[in-house]
C-alpha atoms as a PDB file:
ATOM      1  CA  UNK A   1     -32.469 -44.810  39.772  1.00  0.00           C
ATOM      2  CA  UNK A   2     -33.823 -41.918  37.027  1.00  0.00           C
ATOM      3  CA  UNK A   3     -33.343 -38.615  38.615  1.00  0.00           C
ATOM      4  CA  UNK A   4     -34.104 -35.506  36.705  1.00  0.00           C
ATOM      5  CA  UNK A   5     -35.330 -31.679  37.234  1.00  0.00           C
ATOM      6  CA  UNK A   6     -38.415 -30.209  36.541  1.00  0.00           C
ATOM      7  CA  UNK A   7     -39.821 -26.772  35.885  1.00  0.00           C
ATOM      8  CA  UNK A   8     -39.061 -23.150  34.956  1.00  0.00           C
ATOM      9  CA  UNK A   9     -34.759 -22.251  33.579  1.00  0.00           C
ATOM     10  CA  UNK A  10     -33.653 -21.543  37.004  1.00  0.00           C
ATOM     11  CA  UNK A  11     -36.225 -22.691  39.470  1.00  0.00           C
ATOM     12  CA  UNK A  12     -36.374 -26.799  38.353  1.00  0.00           C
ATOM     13  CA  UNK A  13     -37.137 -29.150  41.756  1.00  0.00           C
ATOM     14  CA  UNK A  14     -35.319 -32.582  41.900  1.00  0.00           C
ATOM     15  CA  UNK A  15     -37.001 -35.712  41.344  1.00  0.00           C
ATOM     16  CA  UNK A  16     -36.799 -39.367  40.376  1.00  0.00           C
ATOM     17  CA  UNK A  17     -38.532 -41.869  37.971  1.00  0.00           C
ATOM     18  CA  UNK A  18     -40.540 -44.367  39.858  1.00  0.00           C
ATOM     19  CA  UNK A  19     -40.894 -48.249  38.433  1.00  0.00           C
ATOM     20  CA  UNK A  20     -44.365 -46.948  36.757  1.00  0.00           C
ATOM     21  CA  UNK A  21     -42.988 -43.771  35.146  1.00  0.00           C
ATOM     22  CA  UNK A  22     -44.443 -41.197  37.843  1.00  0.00           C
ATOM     23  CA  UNK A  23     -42.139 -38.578  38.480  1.00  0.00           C
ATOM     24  CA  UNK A  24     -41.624 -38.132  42.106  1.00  0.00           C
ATOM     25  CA  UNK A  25     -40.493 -34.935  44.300  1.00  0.00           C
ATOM     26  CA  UNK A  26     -37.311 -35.138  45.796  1.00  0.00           C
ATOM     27  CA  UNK A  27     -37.390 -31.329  47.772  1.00  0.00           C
ATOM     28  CA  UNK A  28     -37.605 -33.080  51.113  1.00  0.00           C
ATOM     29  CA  UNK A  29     -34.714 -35.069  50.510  1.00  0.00           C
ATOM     30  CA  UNK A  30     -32.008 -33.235  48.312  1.00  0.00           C
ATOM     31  CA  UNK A  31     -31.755 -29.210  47.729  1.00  0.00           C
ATOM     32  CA  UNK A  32     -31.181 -30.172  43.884  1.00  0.00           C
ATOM     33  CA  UNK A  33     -29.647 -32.800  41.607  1.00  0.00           C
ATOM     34  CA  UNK A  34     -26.390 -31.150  42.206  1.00  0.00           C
ATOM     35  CA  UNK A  35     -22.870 -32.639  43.488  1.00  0.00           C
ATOM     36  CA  UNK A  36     -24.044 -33.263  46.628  1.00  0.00           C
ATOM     37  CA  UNK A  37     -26.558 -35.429  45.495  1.00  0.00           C
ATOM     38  CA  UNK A  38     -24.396 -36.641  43.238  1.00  0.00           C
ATOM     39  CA  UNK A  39     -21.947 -38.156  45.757  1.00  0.00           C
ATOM     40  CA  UNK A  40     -22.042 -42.031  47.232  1.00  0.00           C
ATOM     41  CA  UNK A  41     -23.699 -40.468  49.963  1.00  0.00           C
ATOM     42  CA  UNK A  42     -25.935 -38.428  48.385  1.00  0.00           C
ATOM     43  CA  UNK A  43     -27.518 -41.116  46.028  1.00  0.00           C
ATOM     44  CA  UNK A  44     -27.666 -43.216  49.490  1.00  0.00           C
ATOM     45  CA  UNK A  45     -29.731 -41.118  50.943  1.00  0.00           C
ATOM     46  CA  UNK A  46     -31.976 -40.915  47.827  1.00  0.00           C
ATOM     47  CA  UNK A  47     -32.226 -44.502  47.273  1.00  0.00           C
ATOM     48  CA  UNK A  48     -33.434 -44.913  51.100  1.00  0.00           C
ATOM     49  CA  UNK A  49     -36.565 -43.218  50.346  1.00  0.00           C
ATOM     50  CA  UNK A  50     -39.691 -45.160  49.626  1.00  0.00           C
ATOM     51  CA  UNK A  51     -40.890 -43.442  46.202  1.00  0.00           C
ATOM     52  CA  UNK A  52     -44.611 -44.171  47.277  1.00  0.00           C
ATOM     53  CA  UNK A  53     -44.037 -42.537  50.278  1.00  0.00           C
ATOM     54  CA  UNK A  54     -42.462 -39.019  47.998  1.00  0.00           C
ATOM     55  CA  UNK A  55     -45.078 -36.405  46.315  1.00  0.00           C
ATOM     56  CA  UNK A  56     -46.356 -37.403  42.647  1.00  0.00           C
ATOM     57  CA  UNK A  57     -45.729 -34.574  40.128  1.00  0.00           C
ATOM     58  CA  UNK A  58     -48.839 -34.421  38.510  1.00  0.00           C
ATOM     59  CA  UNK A  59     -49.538 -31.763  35.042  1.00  0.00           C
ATOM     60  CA  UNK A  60     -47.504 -30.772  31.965  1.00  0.00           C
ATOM     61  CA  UNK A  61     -44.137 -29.436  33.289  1.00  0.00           C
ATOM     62  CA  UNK A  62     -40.879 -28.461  31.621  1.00  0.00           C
ATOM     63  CA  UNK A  63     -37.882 -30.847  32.193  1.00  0.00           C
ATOM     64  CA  UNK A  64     -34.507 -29.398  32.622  1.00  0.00           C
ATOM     65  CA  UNK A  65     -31.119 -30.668  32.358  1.00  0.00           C
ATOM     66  CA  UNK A  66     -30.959 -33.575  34.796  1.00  0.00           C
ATOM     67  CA  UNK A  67     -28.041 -32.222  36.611  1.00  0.00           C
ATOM     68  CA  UNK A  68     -27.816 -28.653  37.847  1.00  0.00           C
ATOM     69  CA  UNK A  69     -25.315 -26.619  36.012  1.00  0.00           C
ATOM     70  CA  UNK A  70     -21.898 -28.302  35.972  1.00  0.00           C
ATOM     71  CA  UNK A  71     -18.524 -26.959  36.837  1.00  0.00           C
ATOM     72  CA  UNK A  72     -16.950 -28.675  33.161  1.00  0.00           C
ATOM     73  CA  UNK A  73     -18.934 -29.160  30.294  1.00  0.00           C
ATOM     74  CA  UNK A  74     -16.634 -31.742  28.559  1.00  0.00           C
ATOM     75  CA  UNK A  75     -17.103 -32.941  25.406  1.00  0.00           C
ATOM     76  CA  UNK A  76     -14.422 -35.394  23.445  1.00  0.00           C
ATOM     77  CA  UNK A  77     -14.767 -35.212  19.527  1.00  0.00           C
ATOM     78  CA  UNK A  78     -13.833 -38.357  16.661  1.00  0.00           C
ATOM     79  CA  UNK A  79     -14.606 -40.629  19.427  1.00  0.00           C
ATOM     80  CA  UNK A  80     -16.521 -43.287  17.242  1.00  0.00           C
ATOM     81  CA  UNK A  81     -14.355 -44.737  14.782  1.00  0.00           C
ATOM     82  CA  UNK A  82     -17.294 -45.269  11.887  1.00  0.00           C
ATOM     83  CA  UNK A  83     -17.508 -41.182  12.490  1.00  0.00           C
ATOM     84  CA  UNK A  84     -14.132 -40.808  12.146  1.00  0.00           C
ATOM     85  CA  UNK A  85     -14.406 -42.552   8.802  1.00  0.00           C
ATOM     86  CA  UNK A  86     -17.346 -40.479   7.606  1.00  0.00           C
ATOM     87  CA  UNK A  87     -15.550 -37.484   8.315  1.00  0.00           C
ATOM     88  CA  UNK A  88     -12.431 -38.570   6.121  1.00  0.00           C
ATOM     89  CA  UNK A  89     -10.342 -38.259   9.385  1.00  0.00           C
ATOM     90  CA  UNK A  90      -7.820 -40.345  10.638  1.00  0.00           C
ATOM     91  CA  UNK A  91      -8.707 -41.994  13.857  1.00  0.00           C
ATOM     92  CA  UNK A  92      -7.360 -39.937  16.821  1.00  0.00           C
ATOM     93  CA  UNK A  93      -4.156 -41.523  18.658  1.00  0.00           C
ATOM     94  CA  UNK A  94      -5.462 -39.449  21.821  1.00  0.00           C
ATOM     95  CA  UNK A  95      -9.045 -38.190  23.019  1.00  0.00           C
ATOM     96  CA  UNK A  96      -9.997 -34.503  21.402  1.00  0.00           C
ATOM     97  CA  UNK A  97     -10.814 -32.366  24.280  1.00  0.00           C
ATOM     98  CA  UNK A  98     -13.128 -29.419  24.350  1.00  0.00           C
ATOM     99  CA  UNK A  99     -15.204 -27.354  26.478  1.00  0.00           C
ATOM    100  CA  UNK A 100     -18.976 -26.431  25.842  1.00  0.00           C
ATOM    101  CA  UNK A 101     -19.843 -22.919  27.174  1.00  0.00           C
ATOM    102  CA  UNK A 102     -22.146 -23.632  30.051  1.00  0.00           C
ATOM    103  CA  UNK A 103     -24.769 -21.184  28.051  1.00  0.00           C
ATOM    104  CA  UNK A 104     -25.101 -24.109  25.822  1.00  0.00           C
ATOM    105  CA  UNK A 105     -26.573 -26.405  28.697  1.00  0.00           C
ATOM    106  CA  UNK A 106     -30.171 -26.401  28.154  1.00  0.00           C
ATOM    107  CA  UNK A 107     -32.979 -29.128  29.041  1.00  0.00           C
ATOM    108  CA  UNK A 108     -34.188 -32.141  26.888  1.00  0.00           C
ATOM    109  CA  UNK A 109     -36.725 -30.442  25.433  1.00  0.00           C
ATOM    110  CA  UNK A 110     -36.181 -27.125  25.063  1.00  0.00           C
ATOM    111  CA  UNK A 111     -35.850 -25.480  21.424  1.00  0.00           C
ATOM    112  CA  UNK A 112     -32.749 -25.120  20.291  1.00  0.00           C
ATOM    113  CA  UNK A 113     -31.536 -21.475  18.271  1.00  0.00           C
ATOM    114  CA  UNK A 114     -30.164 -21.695  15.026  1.00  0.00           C
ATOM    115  CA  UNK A 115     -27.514 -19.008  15.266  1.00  0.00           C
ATOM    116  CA  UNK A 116     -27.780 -15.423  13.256  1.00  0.00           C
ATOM    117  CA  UNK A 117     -25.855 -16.622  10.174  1.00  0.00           C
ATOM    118  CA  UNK A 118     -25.420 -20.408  10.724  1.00  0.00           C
ATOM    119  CA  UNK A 119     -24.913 -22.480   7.832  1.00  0.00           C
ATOM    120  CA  UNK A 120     -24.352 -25.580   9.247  1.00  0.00           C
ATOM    121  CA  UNK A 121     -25.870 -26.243  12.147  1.00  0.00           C
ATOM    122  CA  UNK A 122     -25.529 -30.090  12.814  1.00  0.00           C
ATOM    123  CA  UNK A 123     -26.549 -32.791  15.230  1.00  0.00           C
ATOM    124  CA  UNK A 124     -24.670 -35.322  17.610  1.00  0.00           C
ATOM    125  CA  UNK A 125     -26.296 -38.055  19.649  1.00  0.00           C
ATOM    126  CA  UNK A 126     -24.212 -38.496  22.583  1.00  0.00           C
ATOM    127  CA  UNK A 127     -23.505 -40.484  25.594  1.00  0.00           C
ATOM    128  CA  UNK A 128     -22.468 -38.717  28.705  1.00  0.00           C
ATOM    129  CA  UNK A 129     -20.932 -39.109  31.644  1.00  0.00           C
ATOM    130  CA  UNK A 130     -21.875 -37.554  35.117  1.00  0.00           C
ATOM    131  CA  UNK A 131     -19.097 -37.773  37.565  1.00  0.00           C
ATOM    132  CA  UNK A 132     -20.261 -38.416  41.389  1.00  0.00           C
ATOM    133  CA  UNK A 133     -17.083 -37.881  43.210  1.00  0.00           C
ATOM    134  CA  UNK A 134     -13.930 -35.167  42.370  1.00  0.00           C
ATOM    135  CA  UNK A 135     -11.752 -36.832  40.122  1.00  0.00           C
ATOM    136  CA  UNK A 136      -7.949 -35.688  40.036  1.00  0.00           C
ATOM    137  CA  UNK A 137      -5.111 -38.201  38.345  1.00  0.00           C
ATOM    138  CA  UNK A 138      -7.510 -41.064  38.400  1.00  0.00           C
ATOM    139  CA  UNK A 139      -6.112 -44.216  37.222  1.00  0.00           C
ATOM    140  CA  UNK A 140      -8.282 -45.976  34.642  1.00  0.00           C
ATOM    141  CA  UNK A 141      -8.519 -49.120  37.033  1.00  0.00           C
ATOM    142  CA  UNK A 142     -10.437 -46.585  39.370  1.00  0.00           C
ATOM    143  CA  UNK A 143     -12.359 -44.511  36.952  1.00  0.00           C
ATOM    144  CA  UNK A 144     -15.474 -45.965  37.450  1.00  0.00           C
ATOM    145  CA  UNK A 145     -16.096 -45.036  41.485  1.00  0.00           C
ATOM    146  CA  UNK A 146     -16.062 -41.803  40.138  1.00  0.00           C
ATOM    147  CA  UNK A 147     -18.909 -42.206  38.010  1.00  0.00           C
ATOM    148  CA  UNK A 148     -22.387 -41.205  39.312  1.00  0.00           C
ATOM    149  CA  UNK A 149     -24.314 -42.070  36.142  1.00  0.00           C
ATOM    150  CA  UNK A 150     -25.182 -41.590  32.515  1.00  0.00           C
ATOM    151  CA  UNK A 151     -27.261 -39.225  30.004  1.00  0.00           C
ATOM    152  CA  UNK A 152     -28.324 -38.470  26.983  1.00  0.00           C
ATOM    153  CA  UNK A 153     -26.574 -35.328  25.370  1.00  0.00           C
ATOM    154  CA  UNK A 154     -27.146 -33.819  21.395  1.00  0.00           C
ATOM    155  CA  UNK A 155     -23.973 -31.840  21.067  1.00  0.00           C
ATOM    156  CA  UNK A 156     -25.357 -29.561  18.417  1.00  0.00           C
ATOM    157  CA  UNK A 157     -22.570 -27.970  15.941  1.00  0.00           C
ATOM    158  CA  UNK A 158     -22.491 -25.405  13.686  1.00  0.00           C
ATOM    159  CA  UNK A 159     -19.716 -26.847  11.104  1.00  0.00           C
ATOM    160  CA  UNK A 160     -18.971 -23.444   9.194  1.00  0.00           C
ATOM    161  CA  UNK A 161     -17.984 -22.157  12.602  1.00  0.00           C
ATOM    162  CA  UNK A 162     -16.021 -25.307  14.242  1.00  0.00           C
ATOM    163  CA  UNK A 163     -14.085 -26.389  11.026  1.00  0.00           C
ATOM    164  CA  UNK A 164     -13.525 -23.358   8.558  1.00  0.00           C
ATOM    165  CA  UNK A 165     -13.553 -20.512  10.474  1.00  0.00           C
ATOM    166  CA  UNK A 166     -10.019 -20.492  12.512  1.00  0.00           C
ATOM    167  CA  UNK A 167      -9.003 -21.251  16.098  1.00  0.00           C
ATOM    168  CA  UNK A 168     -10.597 -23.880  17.937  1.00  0.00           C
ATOM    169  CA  UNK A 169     -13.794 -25.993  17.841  1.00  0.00           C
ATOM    170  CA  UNK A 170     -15.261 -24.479  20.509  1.00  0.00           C
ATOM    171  CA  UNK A 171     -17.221 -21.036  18.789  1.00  0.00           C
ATOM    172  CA  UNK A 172     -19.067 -23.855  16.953  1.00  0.00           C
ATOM    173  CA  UNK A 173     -19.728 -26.058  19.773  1.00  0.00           C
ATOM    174  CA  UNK A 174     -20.851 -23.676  22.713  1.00  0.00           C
ATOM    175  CA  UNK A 175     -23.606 -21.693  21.105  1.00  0.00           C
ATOM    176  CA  UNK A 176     -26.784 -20.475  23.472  1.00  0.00           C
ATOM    177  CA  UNK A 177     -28.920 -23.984  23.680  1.00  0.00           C
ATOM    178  CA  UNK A 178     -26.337 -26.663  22.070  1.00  0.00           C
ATOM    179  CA  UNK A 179     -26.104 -28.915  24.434  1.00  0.00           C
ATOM    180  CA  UNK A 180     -29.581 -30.504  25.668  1.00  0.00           C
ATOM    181  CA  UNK A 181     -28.926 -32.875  28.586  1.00  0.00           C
ATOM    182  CA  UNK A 182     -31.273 -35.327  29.864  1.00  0.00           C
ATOM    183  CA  UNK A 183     -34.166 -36.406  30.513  1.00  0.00           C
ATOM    184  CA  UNK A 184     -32.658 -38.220  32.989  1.00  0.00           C
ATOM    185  CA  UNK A 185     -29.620 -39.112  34.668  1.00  0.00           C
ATOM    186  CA  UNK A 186     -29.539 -42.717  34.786  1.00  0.00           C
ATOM    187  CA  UNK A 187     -27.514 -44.091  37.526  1.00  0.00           C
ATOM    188  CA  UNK A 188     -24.114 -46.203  37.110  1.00  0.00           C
ATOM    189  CA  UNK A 189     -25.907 -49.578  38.705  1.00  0.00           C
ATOM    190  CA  UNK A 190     -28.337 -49.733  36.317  1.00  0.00           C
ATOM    191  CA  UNK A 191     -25.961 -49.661  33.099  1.00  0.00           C
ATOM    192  CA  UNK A 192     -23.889 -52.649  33.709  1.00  0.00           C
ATOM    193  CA  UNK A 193     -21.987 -52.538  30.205  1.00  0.00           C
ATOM    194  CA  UNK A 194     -21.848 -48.902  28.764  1.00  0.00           C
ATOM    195  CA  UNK A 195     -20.197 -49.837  25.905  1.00  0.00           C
ATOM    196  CA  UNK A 196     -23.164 -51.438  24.414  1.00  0.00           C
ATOM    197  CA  UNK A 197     -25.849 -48.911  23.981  1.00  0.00           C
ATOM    198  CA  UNK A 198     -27.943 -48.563  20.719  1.00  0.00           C
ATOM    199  CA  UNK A 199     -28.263 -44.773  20.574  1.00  0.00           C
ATOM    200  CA  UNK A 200     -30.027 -43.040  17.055  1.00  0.00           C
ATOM    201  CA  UNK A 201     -31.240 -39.498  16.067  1.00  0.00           C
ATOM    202  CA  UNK A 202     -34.290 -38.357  13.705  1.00  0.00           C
ATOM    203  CA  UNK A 203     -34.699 -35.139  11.799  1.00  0.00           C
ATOM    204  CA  UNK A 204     -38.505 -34.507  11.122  1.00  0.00           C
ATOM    205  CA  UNK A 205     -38.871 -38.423  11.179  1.00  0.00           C
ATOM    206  CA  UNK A 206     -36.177 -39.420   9.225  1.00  0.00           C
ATOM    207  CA  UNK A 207     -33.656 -41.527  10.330  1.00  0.00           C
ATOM    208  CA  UNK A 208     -30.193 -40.048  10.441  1.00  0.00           C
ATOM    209  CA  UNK A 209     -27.996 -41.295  13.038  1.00  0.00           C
ATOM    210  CA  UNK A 210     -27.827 -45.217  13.874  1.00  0.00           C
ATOM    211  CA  UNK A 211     -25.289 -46.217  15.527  1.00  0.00           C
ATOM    212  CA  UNK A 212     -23.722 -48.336  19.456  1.00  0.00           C
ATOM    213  CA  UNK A 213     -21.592 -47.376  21.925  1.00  0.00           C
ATOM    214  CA  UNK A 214     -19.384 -50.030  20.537  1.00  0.00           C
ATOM    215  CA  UNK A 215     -17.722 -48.168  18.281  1.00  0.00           C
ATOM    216  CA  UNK A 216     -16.090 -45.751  20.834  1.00  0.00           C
ATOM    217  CA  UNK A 217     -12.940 -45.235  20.292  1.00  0.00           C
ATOM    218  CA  UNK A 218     -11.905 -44.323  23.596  1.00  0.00           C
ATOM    219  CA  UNK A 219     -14.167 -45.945  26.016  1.00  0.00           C
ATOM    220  CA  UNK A 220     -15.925 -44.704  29.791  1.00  0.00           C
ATOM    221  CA  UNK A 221     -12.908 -45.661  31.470  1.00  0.00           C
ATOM    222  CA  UNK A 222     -10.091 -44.463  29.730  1.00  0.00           C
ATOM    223  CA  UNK A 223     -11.927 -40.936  29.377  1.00  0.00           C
ATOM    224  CA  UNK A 224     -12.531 -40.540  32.887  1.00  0.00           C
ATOM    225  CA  UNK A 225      -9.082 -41.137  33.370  1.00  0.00           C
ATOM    226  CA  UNK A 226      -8.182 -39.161  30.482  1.00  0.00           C
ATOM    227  CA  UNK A 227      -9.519 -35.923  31.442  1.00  0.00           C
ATOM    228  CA  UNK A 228      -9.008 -36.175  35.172  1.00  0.00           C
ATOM    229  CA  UNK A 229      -5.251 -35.787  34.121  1.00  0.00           C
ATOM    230  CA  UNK A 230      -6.117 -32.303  32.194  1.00  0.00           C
ATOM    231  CA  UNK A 231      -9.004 -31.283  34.130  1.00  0.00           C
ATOM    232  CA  UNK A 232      -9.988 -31.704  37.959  1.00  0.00           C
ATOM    233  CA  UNK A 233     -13.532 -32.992  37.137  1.00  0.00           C
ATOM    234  CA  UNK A 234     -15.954 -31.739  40.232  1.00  0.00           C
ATOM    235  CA  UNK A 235     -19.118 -33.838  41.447  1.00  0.00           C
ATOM    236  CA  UNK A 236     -21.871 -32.954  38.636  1.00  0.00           C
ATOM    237  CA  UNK A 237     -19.460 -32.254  35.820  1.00  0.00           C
ATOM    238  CA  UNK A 238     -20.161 -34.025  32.585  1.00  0.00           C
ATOM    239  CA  UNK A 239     -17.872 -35.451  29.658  1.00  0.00           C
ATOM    240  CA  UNK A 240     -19.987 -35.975  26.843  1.00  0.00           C
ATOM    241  CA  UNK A 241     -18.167 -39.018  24.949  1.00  0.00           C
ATOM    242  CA  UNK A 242     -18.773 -38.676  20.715  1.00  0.00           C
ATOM    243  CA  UNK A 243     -21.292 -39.068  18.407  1.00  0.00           C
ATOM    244  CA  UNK A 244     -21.111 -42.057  16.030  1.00  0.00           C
ATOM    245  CA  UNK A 245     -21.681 -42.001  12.386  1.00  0.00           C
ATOM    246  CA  UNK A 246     -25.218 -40.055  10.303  1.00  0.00           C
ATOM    247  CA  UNK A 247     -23.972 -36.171  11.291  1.00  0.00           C
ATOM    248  CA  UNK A 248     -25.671 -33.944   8.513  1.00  0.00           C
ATOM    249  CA  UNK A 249     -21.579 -32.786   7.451  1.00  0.00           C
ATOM    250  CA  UNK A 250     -20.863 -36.770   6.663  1.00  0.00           C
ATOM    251  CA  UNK A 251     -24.338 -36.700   4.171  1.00  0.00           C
ATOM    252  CA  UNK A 252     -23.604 -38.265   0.867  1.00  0.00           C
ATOM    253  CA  UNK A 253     -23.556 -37.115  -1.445  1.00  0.00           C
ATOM    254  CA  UNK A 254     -24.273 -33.538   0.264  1.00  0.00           C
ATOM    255  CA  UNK A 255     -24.135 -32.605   3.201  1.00  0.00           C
ATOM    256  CA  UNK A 256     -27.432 -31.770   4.987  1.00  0.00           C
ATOM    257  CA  UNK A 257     -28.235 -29.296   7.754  1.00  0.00           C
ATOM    258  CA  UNK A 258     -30.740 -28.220  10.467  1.00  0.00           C
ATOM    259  CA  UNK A 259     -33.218 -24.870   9.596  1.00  0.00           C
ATOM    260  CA  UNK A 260     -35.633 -23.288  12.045  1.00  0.00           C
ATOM    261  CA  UNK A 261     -38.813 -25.036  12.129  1.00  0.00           C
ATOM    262  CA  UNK A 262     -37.571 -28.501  12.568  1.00  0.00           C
ATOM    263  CA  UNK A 263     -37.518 -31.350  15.003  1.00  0.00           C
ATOM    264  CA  UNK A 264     -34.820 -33.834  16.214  1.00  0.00           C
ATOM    265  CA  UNK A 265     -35.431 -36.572  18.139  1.00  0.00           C
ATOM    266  CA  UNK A 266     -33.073 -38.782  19.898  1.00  0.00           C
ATOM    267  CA  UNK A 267     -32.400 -41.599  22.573  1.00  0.00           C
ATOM    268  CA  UNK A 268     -29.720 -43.993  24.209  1.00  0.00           C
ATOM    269  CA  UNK A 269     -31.047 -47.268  25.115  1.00  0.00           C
ATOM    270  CA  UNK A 270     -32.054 -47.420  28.479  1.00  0.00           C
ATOM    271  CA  UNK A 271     -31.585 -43.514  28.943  1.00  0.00           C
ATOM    272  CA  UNK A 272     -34.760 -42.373  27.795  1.00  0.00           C
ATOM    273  CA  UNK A 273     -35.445 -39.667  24.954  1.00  0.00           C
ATOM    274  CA  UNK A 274     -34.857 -35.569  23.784  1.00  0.00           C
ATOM    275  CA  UNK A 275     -37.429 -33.738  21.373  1.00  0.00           C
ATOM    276  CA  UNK A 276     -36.004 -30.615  20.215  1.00  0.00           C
ATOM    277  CA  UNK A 277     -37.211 -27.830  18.149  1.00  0.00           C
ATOM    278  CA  UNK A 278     -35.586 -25.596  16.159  1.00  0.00           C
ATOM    279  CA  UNK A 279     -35.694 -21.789  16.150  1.00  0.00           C
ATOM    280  CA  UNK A 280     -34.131 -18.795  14.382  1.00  0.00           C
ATOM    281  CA  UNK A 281     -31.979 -16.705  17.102  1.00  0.00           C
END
C-alpha cells in the first residue's frame, strides 16, 4: 500500500494510492496516518477496505509528510561508504546518531528556507524507515516486524553550521523545513529487498546525486536494532538511513551549494518523488 496526507500544515486527511494513481480518502477508516495506523492492526484494517468503494480526492492539493509528526526524528550520518569516501572520512565502525528537530519535518513539496546567513546549505537523498510497532532492545533477527514501511527523506544540511561551527551536527541538520518526508509511505510488503534501491537527486535539472541502497554501510536491520538500544523508537517514528555519494560539500573541485530560487528534485525507486523549492528565511 501508498498511504500519504493531504492538505493544509496541520489539518492533512489520510489517504492511500490506488493501482491507477487516484488518491483515496481514508477519514472513515483511520483518524490519521499516525501510530495507530501504523500498527499490524492498523494497516489490517486499511488494507480490508475496497479502494473503489473509498472517496476519490479530486483538485490540486498540498501533500504533507506521509506520517503525522513522529515522536524521533532519527537520522544516521556516513552511512554509504562511496559518501564516506567523498567526504575524506574514514568509514564509521558504529552508526552516527542524530536527532532532526521535529520543526524540520515538512511535506514533499513544500519550499524549503535557506537559513539567515547559510553558506552551505546542502542536499541528502535519503531512505527512511517508518517503524509500525514500539521497538525497545530489538534484536537484529527481529528488526524487521517492527518495520511499518519506507520513504523518501532529503535531509537538507547547512555544512558551515554542522561541521565548523562547534558542538554537534544537529544546529545544521534541524533547521525550520530540512527534512521533507514523503510523498508516500510505502509499505514493508511491497519492498522485498531494501537494500537495492536506485535513489538520485537534481538541482535545477542537473544531476547531482546517483547512487543504491547498496552501498549502506549499516543496513535496515542492523539500524533498527541499532537505535532501539539508544532510543525507544514509538509507532510512527522515523530513522532516516544516509545519503550516498553527489552532496554539494563532496563537489570537485569546489564545493557547490543551494541559493534561494532553486529546485531539487529527488526519488527512491519504487517510493515515488519530492520537488522542493528554495526560499530565503
Amino acid at each position: 500500500m501508498k498511504l500519504l496526507r493531504y492538505g493544509a500544515p496541520g489539518a492533512e486527511k489520510p489517504a492511500l494510492l490506488d493501482a491507477t494513481g487516484q488518491m483515496r480518502d481514508l477519514s472513515a477508516v483511520v483518524r490519521d496516518i499516525d501510530g495507530s495506523a501504523l500498527s499490524p492492526e492498523g494497516l489490517a484494517k486499511i488494507a480490508a477496505c475496497d479502494p473503489g468503494s473509498l472517496p476519490k480526492v479530486t483538485g490540486n492539493h498540498r501533500l504533507g509528510p506521509c506520517v503525522a509528526r513522529p515522536l524521533n526524528f532519527v537520522c544516521i550520518g556516513l552511512n554509504y561508504a562511496d559518501h564516506a569516501a567523498e567526504s575524506n572520512m574514514p568509514v564509521p565502525k558504529e552508526p552516527i546518531v542524530f536527532l532532526k528537530s521535529l520543526s524540520a519535518y515538512s511535506g514533499p513539496n513544500d519550499d524549503v528556507i535557506i537559513p539567515r546567513g547559510s553558506k552551505k546549505t546542502d542536499w541528502e537523498v535519503e531512505l527512511a524507515i517508518v517503524i509500525g510497532t514500539l521497538a525497545r532492545y530489538v534484536p537484529e533477527n527481529q528488526a524487521m516486524d517492527h518495520v511499518a514501511g519506507y520513504c523518501v527523506a532529503n535531509d537538507v544540511s547547512e555544512r558551515e553550521w554542522q561541521l565548523e561551527r562547534g558542538g554537534t551536527w544537529d544546529k545544521g541538520k534541524g533547521c525550520d523545513t530540512f527534512g521533507p518526508t514523503g510523498p508516500w509511505l510505502v509499505t514493508r510488503d511491497e519492498i522485498p529487498d531494501p537494500q537495492n534501491l536506485d535513489m538520485w537527486l537534481d538541482v535545477d535539472g542537473e544531476a547531482m546525486q546517483r547512487g543504491s541502497t547498496r552501498t549502506m554501510i549499516f543496513g535496515v536491520r542492523k539500524l533498527v536494532s541499532y537505535v532501539s538500544h539508544c532510543i525507544t523508537l514509538h509507532p510512527g517514528d522515523i530513522i532516516s538511513t544516509g545519503t550516498p555519494p553527489g552532496v554539494g560539500s563532496g563537489k570537485k573541485p569546489h564545493p557547490v551549494f543551494l541559493r534561494p530560487g532553486q529546485t531539487m528534485r529527488l526519488g527512491i525507486e519504487g517510493l515515488g518523488e519530492q520537488t522542493q523549492r528554495t526560499v530565503a528565511a
